[in-house]
Structures are given as structure tokens and as C-alpha cells.
N, C-alpha and C. Protein backbone atom coordinates (compact mmCIF):
# COMPACT_ATOMS: atom_id res chain seq x y z
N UNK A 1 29.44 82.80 -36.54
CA UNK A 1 28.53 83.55 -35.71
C UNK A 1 28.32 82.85 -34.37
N UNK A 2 28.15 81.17 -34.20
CA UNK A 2 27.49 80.34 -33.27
C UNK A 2 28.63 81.23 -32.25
N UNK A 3 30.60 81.24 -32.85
CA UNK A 3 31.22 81.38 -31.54
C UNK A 3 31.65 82.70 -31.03
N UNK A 4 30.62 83.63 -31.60
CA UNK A 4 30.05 84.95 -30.61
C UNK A 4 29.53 84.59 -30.13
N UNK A 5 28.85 83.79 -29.46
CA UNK A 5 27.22 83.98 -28.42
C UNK A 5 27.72 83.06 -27.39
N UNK A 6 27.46 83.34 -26.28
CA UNK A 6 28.07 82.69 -25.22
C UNK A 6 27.47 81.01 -25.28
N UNK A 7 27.76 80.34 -24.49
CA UNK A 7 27.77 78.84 -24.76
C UNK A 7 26.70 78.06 -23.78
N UNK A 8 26.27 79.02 -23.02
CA UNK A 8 24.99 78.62 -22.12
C UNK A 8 23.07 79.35 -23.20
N UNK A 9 23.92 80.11 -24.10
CA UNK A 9 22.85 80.50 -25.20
C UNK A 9 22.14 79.38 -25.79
N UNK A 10 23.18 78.66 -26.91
CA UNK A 10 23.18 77.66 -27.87
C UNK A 10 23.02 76.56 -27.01
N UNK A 11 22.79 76.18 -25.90
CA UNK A 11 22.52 74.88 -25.62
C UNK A 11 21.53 75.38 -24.81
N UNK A 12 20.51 76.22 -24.71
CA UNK A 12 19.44 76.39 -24.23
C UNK A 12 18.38 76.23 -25.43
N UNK A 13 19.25 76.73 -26.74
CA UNK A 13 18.25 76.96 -28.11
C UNK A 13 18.18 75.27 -28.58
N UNK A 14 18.96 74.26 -28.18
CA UNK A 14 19.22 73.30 -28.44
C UNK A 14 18.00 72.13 -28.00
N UNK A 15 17.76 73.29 -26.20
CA UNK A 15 16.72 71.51 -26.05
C UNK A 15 15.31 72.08 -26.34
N UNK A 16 14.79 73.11 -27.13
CA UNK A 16 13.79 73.51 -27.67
C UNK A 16 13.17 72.12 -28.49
N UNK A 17 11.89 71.67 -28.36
CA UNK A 17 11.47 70.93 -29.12
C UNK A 17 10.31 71.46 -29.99
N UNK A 18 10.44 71.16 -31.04
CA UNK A 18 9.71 71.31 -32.08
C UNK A 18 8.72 70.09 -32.78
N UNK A 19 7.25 70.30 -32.85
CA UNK A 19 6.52 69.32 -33.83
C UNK A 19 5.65 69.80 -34.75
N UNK A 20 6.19 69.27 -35.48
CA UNK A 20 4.63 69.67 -37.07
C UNK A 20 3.84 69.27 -37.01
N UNK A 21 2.34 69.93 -37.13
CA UNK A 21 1.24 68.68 -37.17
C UNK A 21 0.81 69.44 -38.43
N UNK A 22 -0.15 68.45 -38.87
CA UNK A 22 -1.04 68.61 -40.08
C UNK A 22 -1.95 69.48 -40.26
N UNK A 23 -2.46 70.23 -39.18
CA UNK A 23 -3.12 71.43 -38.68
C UNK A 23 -3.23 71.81 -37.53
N UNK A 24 -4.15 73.33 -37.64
CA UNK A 24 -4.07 74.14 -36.43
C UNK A 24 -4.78 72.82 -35.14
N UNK A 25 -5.81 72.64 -35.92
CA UNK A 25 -6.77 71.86 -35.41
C UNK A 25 -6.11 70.96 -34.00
N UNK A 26 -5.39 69.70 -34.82
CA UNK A 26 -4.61 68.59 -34.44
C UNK A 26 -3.32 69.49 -33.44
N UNK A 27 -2.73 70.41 -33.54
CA UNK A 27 -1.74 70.96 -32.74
C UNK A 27 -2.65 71.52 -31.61
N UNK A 28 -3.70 72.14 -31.63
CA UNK A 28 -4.40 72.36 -30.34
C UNK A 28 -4.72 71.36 -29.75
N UNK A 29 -5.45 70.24 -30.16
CA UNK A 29 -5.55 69.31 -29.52
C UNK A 29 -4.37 68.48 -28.79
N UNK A 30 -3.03 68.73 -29.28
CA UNK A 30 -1.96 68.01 -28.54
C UNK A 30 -2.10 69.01 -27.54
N UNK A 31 -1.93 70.10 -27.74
CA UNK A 31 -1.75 71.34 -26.61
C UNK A 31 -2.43 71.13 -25.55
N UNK A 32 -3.60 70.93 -25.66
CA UNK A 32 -4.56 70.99 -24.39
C UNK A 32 -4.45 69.58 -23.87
N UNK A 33 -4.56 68.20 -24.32
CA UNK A 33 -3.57 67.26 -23.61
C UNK A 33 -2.58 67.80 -22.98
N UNK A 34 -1.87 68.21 -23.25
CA UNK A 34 -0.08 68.30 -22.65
C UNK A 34 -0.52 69.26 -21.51
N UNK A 35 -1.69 70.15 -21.83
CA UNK A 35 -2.04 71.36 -20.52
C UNK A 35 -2.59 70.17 -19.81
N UNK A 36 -3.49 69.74 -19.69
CA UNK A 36 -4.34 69.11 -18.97
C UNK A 36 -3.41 67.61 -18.35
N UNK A 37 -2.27 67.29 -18.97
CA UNK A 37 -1.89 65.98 -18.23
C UNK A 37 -1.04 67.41 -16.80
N UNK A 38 -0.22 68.21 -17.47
CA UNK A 38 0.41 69.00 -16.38
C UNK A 38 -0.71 69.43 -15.06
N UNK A 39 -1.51 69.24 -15.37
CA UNK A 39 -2.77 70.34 -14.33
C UNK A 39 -2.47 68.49 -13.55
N UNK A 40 -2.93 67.41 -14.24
CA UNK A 40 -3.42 66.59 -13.34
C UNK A 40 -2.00 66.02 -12.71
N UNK A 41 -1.02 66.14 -13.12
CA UNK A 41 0.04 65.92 -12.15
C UNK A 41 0.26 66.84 -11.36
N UNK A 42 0.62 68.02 -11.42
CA UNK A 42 0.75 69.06 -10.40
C UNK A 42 -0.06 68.67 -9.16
N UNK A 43 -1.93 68.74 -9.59
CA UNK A 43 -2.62 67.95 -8.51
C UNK A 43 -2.52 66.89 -7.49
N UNK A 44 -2.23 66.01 -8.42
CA UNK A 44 -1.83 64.87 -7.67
C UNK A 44 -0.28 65.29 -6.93
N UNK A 45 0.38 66.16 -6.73
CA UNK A 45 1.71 65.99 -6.00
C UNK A 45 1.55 67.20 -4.92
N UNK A 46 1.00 68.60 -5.57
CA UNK A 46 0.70 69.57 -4.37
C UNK A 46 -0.41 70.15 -5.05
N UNK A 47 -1.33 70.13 -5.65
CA UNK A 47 -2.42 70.49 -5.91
C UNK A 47 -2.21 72.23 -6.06
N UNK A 48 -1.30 72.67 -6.61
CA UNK A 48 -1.10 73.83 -7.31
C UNK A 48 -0.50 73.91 -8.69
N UNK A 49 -1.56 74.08 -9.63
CA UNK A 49 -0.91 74.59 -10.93
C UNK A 49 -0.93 76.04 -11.76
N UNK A 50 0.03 76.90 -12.01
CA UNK A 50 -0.46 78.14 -12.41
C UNK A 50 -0.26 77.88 -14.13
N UNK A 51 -0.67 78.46 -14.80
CA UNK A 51 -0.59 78.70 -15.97
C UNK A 51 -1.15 80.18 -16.96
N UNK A 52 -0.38 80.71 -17.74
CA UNK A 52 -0.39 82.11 -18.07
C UNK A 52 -1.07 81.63 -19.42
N UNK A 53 -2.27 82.20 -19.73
CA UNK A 53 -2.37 82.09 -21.12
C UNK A 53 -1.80 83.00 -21.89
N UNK A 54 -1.97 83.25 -23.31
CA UNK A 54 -1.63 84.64 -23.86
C UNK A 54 -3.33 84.88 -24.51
N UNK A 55 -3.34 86.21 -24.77
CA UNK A 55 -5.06 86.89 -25.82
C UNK A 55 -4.34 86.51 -27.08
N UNK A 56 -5.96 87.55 -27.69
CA UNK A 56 -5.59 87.22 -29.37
C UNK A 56 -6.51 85.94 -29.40
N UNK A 57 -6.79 85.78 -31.19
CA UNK A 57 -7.72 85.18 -31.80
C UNK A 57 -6.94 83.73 -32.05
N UNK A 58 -5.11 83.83 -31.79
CA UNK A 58 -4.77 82.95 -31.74
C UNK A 58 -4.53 81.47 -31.54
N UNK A 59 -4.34 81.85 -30.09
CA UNK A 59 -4.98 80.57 -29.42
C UNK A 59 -6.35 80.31 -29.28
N UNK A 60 -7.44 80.81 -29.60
CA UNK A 60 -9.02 80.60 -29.57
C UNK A 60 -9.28 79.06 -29.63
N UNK A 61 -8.58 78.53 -30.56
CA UNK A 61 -9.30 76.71 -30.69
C UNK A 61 -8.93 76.07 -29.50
N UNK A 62 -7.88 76.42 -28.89
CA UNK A 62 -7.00 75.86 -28.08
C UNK A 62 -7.64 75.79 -26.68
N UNK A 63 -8.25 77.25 -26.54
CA UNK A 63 -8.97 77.70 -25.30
C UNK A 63 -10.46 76.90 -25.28
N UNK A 64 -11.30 76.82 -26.43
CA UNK A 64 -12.04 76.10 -26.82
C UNK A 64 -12.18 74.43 -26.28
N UNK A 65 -11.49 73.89 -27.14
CA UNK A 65 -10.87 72.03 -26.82
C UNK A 65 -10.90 72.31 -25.44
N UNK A 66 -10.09 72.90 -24.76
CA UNK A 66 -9.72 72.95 -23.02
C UNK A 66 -11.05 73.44 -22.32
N UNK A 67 -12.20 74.22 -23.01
CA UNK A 67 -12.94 74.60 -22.07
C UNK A 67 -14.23 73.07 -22.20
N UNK A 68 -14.28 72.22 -23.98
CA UNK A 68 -15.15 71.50 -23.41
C UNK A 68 -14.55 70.30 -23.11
N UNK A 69 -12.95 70.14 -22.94
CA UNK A 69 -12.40 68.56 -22.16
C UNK A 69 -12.96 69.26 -20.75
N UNK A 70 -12.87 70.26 -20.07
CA UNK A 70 -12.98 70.21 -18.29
C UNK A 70 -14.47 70.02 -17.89
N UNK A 71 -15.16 70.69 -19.22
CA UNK A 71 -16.96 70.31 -18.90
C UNK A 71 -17.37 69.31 -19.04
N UNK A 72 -16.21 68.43 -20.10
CA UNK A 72 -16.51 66.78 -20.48
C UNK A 72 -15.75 65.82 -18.72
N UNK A 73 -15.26 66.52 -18.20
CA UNK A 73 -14.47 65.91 -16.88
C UNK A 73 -13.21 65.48 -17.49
């Protein structure tokens, strides 16, 4: 199957990284680190960062953690 699919496919699916955490909990909390180090570099180089959230009840913890790290500074 891999040598149907063109070859700029499979090495895009390749540098996908993947991590397990132990819960929802602990994976939001990496999330909003990893948002929040990007916001403060962007800043520091041209002080523009955009970011798209998605809705849904999904991400809720995620949005949460991120709304009280920016009230915590």
C-alpha cells in the first residue's frame, strides 16, 4: 500500500510526534506550556502570535490551565 502514495505523503506522516500521558489532566497541562512557551517566543522576536483554537467540551481543561497560567502572569 505505503508504494501507492506518493513519497512526500509518508515522510510528512513520519515527523508527526506523538506522546502518551497518564491523563487528560497531565496532557493539557503539557499543552498549555508548549502554547504559552510559543506565545513568549514569538514575543520576544516580533511580538505577533496567532493561534486558532478549536470549540467543543474538548479542549475545556486546556482552555482552563491557559486562562489561570495568564491571570497567574
Amino acid at each position: 500500500m505505503s508504494e501507492a502514495l506518493p513519497r512526500d505523503i509518508l515522510h510528512s506522516c513520519e515527523r508527526v510526534v506523538t506522546e502518551i500521558f497518564a491523563d487528560a489532566g497531565m496532557a493539557s497541562e503539557t499543552v498549555a506550556d508548549l502554547i504559552i512557551e510559543s506565545i513568549k517566543t514569538h514575543q520576544a522576536s516580533d511580538g505577533l502570535f496567532k493561534l486558532g483554537l478549536t470549540t467543543g467540551s474538548t479542549p475545556e481543561a486546556l482552555y482552563t490551565i491557559l486562562t489561570k497560567k495568564c491571570q497567574n502572569g
